[in-house]
Structure formats: structure tokens, C-alpha cells
PDB file of N, CA and C in Angstrom:
ATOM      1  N   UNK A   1     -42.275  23.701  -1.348  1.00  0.00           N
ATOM      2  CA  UNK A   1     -41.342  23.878  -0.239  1.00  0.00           C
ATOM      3  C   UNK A   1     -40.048  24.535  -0.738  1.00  0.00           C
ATOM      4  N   UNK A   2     -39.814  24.066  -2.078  1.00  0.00           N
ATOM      5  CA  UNK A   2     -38.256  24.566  -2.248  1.00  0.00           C
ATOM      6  C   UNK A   2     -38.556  26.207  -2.453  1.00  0.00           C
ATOM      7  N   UNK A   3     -39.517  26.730  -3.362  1.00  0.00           N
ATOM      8  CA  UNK A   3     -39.772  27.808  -3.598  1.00  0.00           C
ATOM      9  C   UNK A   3     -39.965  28.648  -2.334  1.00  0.00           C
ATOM     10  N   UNK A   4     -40.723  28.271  -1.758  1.00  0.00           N
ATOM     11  CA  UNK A   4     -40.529  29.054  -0.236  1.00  0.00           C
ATOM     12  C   UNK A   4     -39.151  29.202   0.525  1.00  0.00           C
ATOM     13  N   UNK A   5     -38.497  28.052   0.485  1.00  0.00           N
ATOM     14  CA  UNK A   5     -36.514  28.123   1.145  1.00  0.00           C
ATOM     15  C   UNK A   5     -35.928  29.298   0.222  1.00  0.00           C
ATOM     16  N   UNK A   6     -35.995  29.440  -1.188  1.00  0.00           N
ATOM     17  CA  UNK A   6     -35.332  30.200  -1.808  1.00  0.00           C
ATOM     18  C   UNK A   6     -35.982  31.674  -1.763  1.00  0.00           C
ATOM     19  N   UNK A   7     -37.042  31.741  -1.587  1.00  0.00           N
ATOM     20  CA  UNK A   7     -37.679  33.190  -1.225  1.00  0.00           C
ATOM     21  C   UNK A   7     -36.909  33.644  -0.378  1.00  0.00           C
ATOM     22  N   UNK A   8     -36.835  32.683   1.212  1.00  0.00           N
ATOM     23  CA  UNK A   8     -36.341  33.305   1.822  1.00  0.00           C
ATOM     24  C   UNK A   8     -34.579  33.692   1.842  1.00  0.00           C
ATOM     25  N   UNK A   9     -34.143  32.556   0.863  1.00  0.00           N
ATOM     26  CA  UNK A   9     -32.464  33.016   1.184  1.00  0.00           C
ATOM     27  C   UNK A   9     -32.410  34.256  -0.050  1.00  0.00           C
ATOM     28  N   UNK A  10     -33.458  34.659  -0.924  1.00  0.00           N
ATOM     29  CA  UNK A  10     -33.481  35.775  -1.571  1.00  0.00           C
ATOM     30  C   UNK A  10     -33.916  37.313  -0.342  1.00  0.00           C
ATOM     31  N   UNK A  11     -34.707  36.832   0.351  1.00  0.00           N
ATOM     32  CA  UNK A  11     -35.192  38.240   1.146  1.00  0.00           C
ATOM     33  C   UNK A  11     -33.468  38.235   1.989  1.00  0.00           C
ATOM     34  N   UNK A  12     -33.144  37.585   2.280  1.00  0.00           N
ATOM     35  CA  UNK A  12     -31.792  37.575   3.687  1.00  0.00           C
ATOM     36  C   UNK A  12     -30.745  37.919   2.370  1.00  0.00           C
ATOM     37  N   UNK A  13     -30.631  37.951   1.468  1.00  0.00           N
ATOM     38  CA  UNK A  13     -29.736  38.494   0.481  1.00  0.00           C
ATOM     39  C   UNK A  13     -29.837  39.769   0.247  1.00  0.00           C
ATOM     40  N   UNK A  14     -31.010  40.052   0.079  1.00  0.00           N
ATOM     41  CA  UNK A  14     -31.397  41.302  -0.123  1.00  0.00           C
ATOM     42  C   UNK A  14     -30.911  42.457   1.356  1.00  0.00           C
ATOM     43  N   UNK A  15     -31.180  41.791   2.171  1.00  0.00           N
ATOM     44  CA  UNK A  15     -31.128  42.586   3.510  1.00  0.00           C
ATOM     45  C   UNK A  15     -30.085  42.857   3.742  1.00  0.00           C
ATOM     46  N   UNK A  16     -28.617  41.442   3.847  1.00  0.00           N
ATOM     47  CA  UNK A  16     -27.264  41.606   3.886  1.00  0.00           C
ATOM     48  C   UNK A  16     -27.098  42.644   2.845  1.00  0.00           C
ATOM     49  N   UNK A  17     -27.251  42.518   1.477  1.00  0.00           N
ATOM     50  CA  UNK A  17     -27.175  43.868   0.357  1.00  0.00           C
ATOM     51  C   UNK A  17     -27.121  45.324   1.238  1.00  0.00           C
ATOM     52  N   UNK A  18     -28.105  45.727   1.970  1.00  0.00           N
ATOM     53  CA  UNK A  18     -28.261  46.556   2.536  1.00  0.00           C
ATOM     54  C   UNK A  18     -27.667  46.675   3.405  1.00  0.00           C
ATOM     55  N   UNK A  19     -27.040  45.608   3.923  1.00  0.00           N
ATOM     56  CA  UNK A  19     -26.021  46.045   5.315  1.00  0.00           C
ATOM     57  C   UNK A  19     -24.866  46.315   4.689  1.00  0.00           C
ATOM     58  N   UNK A  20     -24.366  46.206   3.339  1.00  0.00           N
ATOM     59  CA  UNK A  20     -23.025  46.106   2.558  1.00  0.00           C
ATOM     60  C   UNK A  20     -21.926  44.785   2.775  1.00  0.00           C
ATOM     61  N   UNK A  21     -23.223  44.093   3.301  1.00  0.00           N
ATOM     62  CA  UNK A  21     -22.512  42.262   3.492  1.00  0.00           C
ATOM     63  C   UNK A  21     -22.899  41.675   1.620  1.00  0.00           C
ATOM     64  N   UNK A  22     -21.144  41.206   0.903  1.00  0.00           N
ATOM     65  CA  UNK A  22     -21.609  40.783  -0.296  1.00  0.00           C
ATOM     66  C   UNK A  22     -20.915  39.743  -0.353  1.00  0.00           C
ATOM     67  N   UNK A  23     -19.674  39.336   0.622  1.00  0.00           N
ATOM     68  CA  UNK A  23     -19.612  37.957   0.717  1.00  0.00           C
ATOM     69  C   UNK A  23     -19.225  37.844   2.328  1.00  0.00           C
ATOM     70  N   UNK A  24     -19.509  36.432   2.180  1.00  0.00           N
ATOM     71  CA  UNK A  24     -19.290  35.833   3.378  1.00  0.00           C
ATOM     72  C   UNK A  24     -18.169  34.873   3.502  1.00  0.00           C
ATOM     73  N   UNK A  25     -17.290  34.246   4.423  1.00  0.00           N
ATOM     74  CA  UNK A  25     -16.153  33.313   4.374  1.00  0.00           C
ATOM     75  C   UNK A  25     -15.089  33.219   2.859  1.00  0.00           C
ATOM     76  N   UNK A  26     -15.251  34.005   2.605  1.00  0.00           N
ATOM     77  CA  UNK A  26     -14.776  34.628   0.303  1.00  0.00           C
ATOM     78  C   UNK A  26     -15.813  34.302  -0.130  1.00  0.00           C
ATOM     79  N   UNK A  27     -17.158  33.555   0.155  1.00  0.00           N
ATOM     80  CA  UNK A  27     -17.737  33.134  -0.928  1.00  0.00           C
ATOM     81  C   UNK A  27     -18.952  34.294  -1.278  1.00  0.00           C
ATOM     82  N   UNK A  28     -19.486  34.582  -2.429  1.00  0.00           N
ATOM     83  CA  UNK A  28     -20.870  35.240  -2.646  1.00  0.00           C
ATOM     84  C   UNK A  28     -21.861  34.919  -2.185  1.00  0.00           C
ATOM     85  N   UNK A  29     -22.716  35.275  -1.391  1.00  0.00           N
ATOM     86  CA  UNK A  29     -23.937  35.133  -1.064  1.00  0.00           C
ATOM     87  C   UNK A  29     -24.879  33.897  -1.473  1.00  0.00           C
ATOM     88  N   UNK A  30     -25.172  34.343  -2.955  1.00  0.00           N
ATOM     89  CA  UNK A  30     -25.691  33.771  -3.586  1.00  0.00           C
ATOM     90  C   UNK A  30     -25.178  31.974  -3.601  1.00  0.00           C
ATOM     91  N   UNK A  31     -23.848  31.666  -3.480  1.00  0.00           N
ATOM     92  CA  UNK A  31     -23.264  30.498  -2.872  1.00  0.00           C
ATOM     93  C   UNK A  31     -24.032  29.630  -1.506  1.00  0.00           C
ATOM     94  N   UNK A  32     -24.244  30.324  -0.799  1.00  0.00           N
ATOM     95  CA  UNK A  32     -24.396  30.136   0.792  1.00  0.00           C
ATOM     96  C   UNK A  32     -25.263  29.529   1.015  1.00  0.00           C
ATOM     97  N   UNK A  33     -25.629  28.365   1.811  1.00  0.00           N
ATOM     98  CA  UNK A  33     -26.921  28.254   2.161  1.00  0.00           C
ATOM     99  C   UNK A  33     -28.023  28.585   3.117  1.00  0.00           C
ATOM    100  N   UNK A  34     -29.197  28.950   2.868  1.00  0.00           N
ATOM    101  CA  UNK A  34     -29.832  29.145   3.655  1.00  0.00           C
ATOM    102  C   UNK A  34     -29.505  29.387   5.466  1.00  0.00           C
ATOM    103  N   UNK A  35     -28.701  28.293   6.055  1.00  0.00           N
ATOM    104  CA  UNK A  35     -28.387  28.163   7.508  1.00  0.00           C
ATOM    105  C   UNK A  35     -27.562  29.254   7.461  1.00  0.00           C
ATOM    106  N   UNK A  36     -26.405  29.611   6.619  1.00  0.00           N
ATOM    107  CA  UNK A  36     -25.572  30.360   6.414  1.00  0.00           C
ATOM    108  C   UNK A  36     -26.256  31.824   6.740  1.00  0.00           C
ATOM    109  N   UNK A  37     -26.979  32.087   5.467  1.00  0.00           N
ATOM    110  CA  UNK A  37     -27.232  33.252   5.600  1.00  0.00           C
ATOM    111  C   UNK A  37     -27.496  33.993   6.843  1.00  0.00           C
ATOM    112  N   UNK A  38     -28.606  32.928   7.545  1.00  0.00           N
ATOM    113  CA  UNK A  38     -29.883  33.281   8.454  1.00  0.00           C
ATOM    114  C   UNK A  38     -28.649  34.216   9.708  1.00  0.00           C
ATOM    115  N   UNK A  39     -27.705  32.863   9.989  1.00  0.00           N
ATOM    116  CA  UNK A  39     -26.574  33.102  11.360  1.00  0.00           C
ATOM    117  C   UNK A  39     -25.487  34.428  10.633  1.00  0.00           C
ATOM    118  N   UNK A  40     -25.496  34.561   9.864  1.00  0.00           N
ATOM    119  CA  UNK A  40     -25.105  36.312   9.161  1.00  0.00           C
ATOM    120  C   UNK A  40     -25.834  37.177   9.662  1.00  0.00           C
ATOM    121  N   UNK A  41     -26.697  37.056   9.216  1.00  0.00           N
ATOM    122  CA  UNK A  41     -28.344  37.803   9.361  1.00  0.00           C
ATOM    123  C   UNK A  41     -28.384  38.345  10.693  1.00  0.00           C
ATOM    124  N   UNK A  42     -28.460  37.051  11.327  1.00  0.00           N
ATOM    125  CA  UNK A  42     -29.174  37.459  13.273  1.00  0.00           C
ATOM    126  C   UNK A  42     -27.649  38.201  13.703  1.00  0.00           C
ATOM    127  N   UNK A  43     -26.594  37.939  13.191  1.00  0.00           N
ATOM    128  CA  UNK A  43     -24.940  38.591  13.764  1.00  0.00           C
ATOM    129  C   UNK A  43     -25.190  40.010  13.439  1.00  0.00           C
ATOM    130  N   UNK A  44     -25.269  40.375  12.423  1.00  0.00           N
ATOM    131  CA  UNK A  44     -25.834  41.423  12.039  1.00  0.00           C
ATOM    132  C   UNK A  44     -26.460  42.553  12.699  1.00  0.00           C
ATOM    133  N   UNK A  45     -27.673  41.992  12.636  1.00  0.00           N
ATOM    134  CA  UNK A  45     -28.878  42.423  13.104  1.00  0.00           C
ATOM    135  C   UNK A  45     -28.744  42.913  14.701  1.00  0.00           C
ATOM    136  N   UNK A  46     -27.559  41.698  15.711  1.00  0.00           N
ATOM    137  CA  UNK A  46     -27.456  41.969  16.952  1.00  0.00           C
ATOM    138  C   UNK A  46     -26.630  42.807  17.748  1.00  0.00           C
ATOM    139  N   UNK A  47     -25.715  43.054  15.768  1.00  0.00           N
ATOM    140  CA  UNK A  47     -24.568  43.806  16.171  1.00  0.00           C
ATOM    141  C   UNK A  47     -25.324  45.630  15.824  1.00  0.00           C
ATOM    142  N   UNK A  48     -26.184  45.243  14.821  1.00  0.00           N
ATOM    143  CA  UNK A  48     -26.548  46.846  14.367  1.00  0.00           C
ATOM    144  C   UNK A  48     -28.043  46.972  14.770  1.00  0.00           C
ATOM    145  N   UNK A  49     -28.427  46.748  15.804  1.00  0.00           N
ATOM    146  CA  UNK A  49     -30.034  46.832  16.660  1.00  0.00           C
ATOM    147  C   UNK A  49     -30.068  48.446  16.137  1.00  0.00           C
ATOM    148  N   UNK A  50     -31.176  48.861  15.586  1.00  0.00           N
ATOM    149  CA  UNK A  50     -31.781  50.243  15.149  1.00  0.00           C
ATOM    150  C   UNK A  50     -31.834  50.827  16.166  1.00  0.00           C
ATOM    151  N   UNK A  51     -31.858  50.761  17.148  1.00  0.00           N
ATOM    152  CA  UNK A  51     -31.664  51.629  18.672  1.00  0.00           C
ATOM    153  C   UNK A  51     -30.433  52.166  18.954  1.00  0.00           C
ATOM    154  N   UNK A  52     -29.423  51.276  18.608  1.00  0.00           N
ATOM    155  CA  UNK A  52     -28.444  51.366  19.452  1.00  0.00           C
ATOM    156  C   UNK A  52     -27.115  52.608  18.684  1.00  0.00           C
ATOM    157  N   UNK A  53     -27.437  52.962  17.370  1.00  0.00           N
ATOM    158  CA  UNK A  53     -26.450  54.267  17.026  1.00  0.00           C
ATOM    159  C   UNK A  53     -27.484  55.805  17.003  1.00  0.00           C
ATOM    160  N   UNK A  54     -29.100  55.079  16.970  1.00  0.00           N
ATOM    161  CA  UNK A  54     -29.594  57.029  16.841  1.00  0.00           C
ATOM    162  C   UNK A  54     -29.846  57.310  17.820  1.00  0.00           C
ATOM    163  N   UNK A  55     -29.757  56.524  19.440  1.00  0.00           N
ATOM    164  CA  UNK A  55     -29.790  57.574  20.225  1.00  0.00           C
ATOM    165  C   UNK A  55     -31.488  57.962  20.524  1.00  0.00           C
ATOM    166  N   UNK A  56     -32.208  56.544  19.855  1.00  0.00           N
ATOM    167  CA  UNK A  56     -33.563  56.909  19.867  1.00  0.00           C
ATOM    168  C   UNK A  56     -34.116  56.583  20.746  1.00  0.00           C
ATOM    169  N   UNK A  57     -33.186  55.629  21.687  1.00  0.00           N
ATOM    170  CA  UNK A  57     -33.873  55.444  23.097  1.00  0.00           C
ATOM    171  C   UNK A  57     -32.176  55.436  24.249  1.00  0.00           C
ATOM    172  N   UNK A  58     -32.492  55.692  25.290  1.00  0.00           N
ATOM    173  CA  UNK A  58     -31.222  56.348  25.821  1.00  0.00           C
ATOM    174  C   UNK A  58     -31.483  56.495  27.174  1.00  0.00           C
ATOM    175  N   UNK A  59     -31.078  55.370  28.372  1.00  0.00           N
ATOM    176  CA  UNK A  59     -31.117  55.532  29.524  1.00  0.00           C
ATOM    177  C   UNK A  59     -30.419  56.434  29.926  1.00  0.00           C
ATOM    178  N   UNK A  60     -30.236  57.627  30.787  1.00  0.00           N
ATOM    179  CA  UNK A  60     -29.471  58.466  31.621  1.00  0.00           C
ATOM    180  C   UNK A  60     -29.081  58.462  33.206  1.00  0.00           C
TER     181      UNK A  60
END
């Protein structure tokens, strides 16, 4: 079980990496726990939806 929790706060590290999220509240990532990350993650994710800057879908 633990190995599986830390997989995942490694994949949601990795991803924030890619958003150029490297800390959160001052602290490093790597600090954070799991709950932490995830509610980063989905803020993220809801703020930068892949649709919503290319213009790849576009009501008129």
C-alpha cells in the first residue's frame, strides 16, 4: 500500500514539474502530502484544461 501512495505522489510531482509548480505554500513538493498534491493537481489542471488556450475547440 505504501509503495503504491508514493508512486502516486511521485507521478503528481512529476506533472506539477511540468506545469513549473516546484513549491507549494514555501514548501517543496517533495514535503507535501499526498492530499496536498492531488488539490494542486486538479487546481491546475482546471485552471489549464488543454482546450482552453489552443483554440482546439471553439464555439462561435
Amino acid at each position: 500500500m505504501r509503495n503504491t501512495v508514493e508512486k502516486r505522489r511521485e507521478k503528481l510531482i512529476n506533472k506539477l514539474f511540468v506545469l513549473n509548480v516546484f513549491k507549494i505554500e514555501g514548501k517543496q513538493l517533495y514535503e507535501l502530502p499526498l492530499s496536498i498534491l492531488e488539490r494542486e493537481y486538479r487546481k491546475y489542471q482546471a485552471q489549464y484544461h488543454p482546450h482552453g488556450e489552443f483554440s482546439s475547440i471553439r464555439w462561435t
